[in-house]
C-alpha atoms as a PDB file:
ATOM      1  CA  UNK A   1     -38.098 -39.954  -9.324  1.00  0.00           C
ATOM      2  CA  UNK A   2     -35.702 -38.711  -6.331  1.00  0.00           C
ATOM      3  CA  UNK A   3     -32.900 -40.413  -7.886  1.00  0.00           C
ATOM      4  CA  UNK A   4     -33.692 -38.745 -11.363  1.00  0.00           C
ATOM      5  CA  UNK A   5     -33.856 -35.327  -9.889  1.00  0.00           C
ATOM      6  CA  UNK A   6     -31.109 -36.394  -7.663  1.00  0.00           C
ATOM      7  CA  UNK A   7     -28.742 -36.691 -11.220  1.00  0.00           C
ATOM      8  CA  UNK A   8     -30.339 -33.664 -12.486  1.00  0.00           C
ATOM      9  CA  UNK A   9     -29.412 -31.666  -9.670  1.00  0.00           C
ATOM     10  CA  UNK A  10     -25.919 -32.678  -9.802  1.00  0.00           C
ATOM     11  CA  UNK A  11     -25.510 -32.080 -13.566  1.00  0.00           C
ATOM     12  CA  UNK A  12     -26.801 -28.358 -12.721  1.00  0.00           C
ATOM     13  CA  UNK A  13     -24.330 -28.070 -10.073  1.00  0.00           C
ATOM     14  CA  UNK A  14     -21.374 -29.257 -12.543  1.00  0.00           C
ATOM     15  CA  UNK A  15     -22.770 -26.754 -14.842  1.00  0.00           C
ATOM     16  CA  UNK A  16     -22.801 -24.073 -12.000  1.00  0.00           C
ATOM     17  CA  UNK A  17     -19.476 -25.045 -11.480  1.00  0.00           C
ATOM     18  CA  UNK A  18     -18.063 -25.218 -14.400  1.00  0.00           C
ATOM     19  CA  UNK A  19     -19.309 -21.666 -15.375  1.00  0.00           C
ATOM     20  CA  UNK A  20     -17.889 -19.924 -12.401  1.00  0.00           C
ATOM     21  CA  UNK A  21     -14.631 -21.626 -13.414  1.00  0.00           C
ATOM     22  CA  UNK A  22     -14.804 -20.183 -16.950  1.00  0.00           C
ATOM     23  CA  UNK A  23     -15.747 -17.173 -15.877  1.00  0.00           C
ATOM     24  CA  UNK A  24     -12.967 -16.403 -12.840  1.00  0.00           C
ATOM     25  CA  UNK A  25     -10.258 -17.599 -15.685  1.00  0.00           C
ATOM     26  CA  UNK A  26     -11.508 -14.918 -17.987  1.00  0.00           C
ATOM     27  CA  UNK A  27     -11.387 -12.332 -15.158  1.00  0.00           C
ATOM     28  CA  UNK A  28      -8.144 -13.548 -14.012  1.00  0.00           C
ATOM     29  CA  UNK A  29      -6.754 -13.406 -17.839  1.00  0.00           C
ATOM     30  CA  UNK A  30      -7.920  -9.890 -17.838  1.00  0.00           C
ATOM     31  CA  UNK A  31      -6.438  -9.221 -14.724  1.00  0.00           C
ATOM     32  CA  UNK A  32      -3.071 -10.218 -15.308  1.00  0.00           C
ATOM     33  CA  UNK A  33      -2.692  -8.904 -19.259  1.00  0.00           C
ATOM     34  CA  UNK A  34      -4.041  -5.416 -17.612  1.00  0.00           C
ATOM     35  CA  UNK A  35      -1.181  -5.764 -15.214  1.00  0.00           C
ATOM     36  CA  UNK A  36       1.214  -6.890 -17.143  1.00  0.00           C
ATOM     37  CA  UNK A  37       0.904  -3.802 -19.899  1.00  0.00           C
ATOM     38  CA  UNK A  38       0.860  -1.723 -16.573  1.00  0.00           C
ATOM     39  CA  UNK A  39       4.002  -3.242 -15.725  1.00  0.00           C
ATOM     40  CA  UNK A  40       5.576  -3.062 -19.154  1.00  0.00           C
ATOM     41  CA  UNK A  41       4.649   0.966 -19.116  1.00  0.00           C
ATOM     42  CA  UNK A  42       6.398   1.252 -15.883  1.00  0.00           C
ATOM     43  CA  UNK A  43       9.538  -0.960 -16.913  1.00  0.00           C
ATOM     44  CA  UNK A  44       9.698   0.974 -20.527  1.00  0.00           C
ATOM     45  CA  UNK A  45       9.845   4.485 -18.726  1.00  0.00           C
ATOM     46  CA  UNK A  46      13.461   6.313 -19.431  1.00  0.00           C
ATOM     47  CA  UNK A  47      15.309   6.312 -15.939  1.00  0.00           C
ATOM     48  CA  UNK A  48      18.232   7.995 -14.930  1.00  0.00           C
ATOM     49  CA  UNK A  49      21.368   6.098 -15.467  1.00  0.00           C
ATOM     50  CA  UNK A  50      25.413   6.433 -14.053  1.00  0.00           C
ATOM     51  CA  UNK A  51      27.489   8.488 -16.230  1.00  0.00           C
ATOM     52  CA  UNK A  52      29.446   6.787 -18.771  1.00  0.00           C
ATOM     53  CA  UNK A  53      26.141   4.795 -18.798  1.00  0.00           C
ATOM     54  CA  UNK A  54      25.605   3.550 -22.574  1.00  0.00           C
ATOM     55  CA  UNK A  55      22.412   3.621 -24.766  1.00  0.00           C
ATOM     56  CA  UNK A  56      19.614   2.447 -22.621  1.00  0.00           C
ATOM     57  CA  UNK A  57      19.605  -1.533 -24.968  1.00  0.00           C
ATOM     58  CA  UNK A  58      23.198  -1.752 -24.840  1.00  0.00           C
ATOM     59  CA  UNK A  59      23.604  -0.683 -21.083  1.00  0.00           C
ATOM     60  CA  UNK A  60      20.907  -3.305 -20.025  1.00  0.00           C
ATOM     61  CA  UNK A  61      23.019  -6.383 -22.799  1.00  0.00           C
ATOM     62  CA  UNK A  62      25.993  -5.524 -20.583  1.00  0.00           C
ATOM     63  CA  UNK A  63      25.235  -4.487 -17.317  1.00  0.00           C
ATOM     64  CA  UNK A  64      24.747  -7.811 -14.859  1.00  0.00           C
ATOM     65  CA  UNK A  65      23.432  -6.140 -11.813  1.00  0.00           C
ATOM     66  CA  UNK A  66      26.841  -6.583  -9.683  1.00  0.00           C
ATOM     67  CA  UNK A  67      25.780  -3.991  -7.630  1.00  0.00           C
ATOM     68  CA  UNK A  68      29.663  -2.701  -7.602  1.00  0.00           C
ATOM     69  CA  UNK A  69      28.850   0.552  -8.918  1.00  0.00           C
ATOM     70  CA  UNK A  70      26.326   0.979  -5.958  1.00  0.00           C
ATOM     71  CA  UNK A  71      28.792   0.315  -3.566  1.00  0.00           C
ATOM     72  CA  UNK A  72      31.760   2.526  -4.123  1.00  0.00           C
ATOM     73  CA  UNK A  73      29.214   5.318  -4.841  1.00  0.00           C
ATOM     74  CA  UNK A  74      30.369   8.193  -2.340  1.00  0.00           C
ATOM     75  CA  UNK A  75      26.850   9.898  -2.423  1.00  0.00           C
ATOM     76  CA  UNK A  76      24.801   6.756  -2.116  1.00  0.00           C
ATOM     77  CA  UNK A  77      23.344   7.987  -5.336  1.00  0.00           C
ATOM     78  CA  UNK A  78      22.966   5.158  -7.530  1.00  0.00           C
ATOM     79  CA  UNK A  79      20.670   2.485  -6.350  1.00  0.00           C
ATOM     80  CA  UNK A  80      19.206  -0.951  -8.033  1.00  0.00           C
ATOM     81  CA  UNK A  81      15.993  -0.496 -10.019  1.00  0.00           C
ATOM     82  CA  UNK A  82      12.851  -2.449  -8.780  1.00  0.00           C
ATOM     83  CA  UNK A  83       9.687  -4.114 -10.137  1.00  0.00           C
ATOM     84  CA  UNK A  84       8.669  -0.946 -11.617  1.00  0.00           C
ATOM     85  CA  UNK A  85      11.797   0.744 -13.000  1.00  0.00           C
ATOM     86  CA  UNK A  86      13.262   0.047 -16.401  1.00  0.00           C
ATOM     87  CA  UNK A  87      15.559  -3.131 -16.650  1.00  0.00           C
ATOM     88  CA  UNK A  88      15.079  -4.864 -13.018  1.00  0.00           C
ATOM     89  CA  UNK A  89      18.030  -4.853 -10.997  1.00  0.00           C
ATOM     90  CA  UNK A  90      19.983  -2.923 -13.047  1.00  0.00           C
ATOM     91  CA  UNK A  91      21.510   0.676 -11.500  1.00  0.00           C
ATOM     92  CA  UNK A  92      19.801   4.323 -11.576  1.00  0.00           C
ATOM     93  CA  UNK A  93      20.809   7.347 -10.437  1.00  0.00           C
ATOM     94  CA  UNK A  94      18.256   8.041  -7.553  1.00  0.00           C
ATOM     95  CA  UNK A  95      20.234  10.738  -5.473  1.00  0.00           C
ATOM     96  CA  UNK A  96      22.881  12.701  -6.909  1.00  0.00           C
ATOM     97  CA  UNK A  97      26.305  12.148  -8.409  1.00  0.00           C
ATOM     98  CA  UNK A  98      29.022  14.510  -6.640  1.00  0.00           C
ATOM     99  CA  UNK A  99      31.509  14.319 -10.506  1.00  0.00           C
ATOM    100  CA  UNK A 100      34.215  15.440  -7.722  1.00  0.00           C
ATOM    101  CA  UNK A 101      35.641  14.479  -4.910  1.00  0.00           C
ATOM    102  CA  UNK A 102      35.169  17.897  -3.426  1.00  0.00           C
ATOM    103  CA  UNK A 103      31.536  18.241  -3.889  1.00  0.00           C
ATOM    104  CA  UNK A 104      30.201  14.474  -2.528  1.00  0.00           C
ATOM    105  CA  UNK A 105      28.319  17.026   0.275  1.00  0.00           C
ATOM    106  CA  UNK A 106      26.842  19.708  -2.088  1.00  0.00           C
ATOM    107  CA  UNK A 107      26.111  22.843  -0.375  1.00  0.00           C
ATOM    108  CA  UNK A 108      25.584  26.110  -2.309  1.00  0.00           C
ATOM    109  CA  UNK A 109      28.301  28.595  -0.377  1.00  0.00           C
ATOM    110  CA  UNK A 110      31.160  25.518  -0.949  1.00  0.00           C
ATOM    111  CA  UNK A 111      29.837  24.477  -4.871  1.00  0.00           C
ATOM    112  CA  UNK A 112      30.299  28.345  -5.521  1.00  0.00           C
ATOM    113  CA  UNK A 113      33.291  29.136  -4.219  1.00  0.00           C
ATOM    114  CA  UNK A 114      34.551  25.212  -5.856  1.00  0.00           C
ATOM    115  CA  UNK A 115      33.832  27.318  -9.225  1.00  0.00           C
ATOM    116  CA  UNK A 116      35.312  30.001  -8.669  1.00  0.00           C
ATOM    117  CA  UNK A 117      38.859  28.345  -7.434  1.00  0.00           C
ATOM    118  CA  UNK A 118      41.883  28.526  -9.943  1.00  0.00           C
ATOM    119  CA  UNK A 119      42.571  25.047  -8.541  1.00  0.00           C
ATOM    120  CA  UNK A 120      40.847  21.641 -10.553  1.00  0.00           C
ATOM    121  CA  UNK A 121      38.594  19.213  -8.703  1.00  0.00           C
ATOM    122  CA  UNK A 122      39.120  15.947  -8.356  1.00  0.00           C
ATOM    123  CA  UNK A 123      36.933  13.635 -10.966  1.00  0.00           C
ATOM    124  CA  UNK A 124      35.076  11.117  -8.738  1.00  0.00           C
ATOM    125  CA  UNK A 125      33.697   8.646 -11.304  1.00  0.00           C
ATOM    126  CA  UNK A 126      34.089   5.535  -9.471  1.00  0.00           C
ATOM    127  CA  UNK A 127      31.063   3.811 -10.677  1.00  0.00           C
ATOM    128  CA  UNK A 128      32.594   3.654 -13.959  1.00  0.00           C
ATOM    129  CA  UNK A 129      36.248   2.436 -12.651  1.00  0.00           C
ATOM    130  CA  UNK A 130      33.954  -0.321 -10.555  1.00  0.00           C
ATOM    131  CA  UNK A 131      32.455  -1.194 -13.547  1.00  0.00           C
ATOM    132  CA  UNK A 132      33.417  -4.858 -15.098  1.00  0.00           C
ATOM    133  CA  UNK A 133      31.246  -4.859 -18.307  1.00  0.00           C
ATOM    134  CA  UNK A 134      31.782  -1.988 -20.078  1.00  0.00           C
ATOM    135  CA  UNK A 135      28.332  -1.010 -19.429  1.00  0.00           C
ATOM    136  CA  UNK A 136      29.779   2.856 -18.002  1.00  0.00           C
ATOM    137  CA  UNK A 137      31.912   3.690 -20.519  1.00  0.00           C
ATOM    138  CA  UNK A 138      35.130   5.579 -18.938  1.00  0.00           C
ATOM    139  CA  UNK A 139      34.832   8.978 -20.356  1.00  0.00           C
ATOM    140  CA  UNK A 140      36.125  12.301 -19.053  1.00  0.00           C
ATOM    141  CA  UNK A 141      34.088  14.696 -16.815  1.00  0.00           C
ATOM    142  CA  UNK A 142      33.067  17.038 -19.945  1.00  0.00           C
ATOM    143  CA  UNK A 143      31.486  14.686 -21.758  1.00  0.00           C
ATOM    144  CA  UNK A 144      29.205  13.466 -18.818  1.00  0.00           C
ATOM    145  CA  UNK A 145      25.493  13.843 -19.931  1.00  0.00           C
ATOM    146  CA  UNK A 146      22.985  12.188 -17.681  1.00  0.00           C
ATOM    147  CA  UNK A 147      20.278  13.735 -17.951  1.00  0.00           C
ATOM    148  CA  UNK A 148      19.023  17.900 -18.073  1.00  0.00           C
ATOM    149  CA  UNK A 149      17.439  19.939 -15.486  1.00  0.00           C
ATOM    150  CA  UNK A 150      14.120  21.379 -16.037  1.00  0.00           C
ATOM    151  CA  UNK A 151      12.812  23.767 -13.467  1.00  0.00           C
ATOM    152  CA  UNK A 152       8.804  24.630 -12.819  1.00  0.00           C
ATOM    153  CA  UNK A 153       8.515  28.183 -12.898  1.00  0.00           C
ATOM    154  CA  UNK A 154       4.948  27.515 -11.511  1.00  0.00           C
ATOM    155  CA  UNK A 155       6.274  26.738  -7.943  1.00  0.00           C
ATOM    156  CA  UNK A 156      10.354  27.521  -8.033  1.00  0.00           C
ATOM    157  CA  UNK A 157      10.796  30.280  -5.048  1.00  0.00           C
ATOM    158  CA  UNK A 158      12.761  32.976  -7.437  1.00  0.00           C
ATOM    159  CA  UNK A 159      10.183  33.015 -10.068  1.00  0.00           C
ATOM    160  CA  UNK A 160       7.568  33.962  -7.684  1.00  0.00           C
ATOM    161  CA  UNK A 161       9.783  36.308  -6.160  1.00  0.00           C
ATOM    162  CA  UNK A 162      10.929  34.840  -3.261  1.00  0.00           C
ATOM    163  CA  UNK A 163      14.708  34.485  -2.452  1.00  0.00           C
ATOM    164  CA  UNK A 164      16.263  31.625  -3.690  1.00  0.00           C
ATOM    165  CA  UNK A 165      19.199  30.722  -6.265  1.00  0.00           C
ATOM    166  CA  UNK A 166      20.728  27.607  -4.476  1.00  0.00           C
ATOM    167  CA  UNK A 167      20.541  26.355  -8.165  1.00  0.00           C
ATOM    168  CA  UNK A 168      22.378  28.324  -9.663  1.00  0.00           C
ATOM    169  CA  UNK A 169      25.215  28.588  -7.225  1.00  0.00           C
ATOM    170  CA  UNK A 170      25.496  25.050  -6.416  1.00  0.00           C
ATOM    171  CA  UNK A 171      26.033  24.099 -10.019  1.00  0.00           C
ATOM    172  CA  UNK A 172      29.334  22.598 -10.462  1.00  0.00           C
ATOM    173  CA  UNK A 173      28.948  23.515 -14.350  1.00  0.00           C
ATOM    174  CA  UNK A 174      27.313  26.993 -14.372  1.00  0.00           C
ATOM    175  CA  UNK A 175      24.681  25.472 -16.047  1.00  0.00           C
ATOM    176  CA  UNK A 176      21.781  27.643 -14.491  1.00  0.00           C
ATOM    177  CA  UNK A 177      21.924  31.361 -15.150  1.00  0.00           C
ATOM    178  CA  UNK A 178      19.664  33.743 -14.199  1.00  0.00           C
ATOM    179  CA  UNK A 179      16.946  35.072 -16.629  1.00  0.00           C
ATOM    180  CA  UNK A 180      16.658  39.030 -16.932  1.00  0.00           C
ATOM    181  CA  UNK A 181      17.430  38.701 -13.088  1.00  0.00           C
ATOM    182  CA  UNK A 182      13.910  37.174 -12.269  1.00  0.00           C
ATOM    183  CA  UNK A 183      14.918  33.260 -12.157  1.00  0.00           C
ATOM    184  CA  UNK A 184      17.126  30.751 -12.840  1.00  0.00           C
ATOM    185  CA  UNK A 185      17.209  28.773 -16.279  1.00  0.00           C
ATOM    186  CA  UNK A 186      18.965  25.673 -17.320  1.00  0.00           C
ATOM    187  CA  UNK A 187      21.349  25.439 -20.236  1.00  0.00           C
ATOM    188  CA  UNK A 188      20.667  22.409 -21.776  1.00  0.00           C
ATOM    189  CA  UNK A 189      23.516  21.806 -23.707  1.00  0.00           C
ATOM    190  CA  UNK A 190      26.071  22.404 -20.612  1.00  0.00           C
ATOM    191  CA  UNK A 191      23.683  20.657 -17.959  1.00  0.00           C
ATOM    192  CA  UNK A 192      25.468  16.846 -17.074  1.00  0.00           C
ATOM    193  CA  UNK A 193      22.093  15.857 -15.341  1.00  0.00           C
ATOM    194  CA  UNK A 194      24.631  15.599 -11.587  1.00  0.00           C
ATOM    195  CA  UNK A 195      21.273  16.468  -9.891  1.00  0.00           C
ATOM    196  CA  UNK A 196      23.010  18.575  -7.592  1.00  0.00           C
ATOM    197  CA  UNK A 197      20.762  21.056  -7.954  1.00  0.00           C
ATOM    198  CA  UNK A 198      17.884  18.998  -6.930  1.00  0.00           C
ATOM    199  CA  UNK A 199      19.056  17.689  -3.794  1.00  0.00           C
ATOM    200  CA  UNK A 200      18.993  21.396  -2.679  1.00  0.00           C
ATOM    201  CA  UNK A 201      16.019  22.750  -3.875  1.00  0.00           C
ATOM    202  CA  UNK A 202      14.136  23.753  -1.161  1.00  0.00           C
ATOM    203  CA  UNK A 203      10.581  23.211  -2.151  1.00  0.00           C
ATOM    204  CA  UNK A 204       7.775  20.436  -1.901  1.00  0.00           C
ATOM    205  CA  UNK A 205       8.081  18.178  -4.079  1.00  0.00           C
ATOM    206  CA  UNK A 206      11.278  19.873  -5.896  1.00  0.00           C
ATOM    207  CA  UNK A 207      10.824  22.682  -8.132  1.00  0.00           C
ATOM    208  CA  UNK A 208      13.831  21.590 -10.970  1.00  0.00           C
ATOM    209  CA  UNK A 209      14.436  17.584 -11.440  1.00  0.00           C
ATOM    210  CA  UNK A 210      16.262  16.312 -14.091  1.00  0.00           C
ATOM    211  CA  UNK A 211      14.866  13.770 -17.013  1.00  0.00           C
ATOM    212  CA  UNK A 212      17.121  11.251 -18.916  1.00  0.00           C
ATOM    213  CA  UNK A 213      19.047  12.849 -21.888  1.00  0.00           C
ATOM    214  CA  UNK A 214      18.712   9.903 -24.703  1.00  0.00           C
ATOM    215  CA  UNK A 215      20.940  11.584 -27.476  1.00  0.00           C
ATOM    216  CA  UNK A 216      24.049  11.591 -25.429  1.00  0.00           C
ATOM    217  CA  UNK A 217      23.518   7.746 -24.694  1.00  0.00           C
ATOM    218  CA  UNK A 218      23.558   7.645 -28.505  1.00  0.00           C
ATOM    219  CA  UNK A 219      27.221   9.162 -29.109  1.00  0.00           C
ATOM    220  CA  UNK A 220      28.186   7.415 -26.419  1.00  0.00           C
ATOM    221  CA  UNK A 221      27.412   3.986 -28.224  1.00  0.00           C
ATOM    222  CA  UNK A 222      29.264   5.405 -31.929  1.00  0.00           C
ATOM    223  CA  UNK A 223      32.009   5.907 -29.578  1.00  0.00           C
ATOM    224  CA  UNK A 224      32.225   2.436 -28.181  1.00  0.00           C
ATOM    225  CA  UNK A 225      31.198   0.869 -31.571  1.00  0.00           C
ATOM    226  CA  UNK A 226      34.266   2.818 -33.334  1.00  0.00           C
ATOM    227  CA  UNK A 227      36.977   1.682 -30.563  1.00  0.00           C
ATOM    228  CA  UNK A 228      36.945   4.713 -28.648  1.00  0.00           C
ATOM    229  CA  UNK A 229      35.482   3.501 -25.292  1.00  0.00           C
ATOM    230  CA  UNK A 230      37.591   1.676 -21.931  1.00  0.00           C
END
């Protein structure tokens, strides 16, 4: 009889066992596909990208995560994505890109009177010279378009009345104007997305930041696929 209930106590114990087993690899399968479409939302999400910087598929076919572009970046701008950026290990624009020599430390008194000067700056661009894959495409300042500036009305200090226009003079591109002298606006079409603007706006968490522009990336890639690119 002990023997008997001996076996039977060890088969319920397997059983036991075995349940738990099935049962923590159906939790952990859950786990992991709930993570992994987390992920994939996160690594899908448009990021900011170099100028010259291709459309988003053909950028990440050529770009192999040298890092050059990183390091000859004046402005310490462009960094390597991570786990939760788009294409792992490949650059973004995180700070801001200076387009000229003159304004790699953007301050709103210098950018404005930069504008105003009859002389012409001095193109920076050195992420796309550093580039060895074609992935930045060598094009000239005009036809930079990384992203466009979008300003919150909701906390930007001009459009509550407060004194502030740092964005407008520090754009390099007179992008920003001012609306029925209450507060700035972006022009879309004339904003490159240098983020200039951001890096001096005064307020908690910034009151203009700029979003990825994807049509641009598009005529970028007819111009490459028609012979037109470096």
């Amino acid at each position: 009889m002990i023997t008997g209930m001996s076996y039977k106590s060890d088969e319920t114990h397997r059983a036991q066992k075995s349940r738990r087993k099935f049962i923590y690899s159906v939790f952990t399968f859950l786990g992991l596909t709930a993570f992994i479409s987390v992920l994939s939302t996160f690594r899908n999400r448009a990021v900011l990208r170099p100028p010259g910087a291709l459309s988003e598929y053909e950028f990440s076919s050529r770009c192999i995560s040298c890092g050059r572009c990183v390091d000859v970046c004046p402005t310490n701008g462009i960094k390597l994505s991570g786990l939760l950026d788009s294409g792992l290990g490949t650059p973004v624009l995180e700070g801001y890109c200076a387009v000229y020599l003159e304004l790699i430390e953007p301050d709103p008194e210098k950018n404005l009177k930069f504008k105003f000067s009859e002389g012409k700056g001095t193109p920076c661009l050195r992420c796309i010279d550093a580039c060895p894959t074609g992935a930045l495409m060598k094009i000239p300042v005009k036809e930079i378009k990384i992203g466009s500036a979008i300003i919150n009305r909701n906390t930007c200090l001009a459009w509550r009345g407060e004194p502030c226009l740092r964005c407008f003079a520090v754009c390099p591109f007179n992008a920003v104007t001012i609306s029925e002298g209450r507060g700035p606006v972006v022009i879309r079409d004339v904003c490159t997305g240098c983020s200039q603007c951001v890096y001096v706006c005064p307020t908690t968490p910034k009151s203009i930041v700029v979003q990825p522009h994807p049509d641009y990336a598009l005529r970028y890639r007819y111009r490459w696929r028609i012979g037109e690119g470096a």
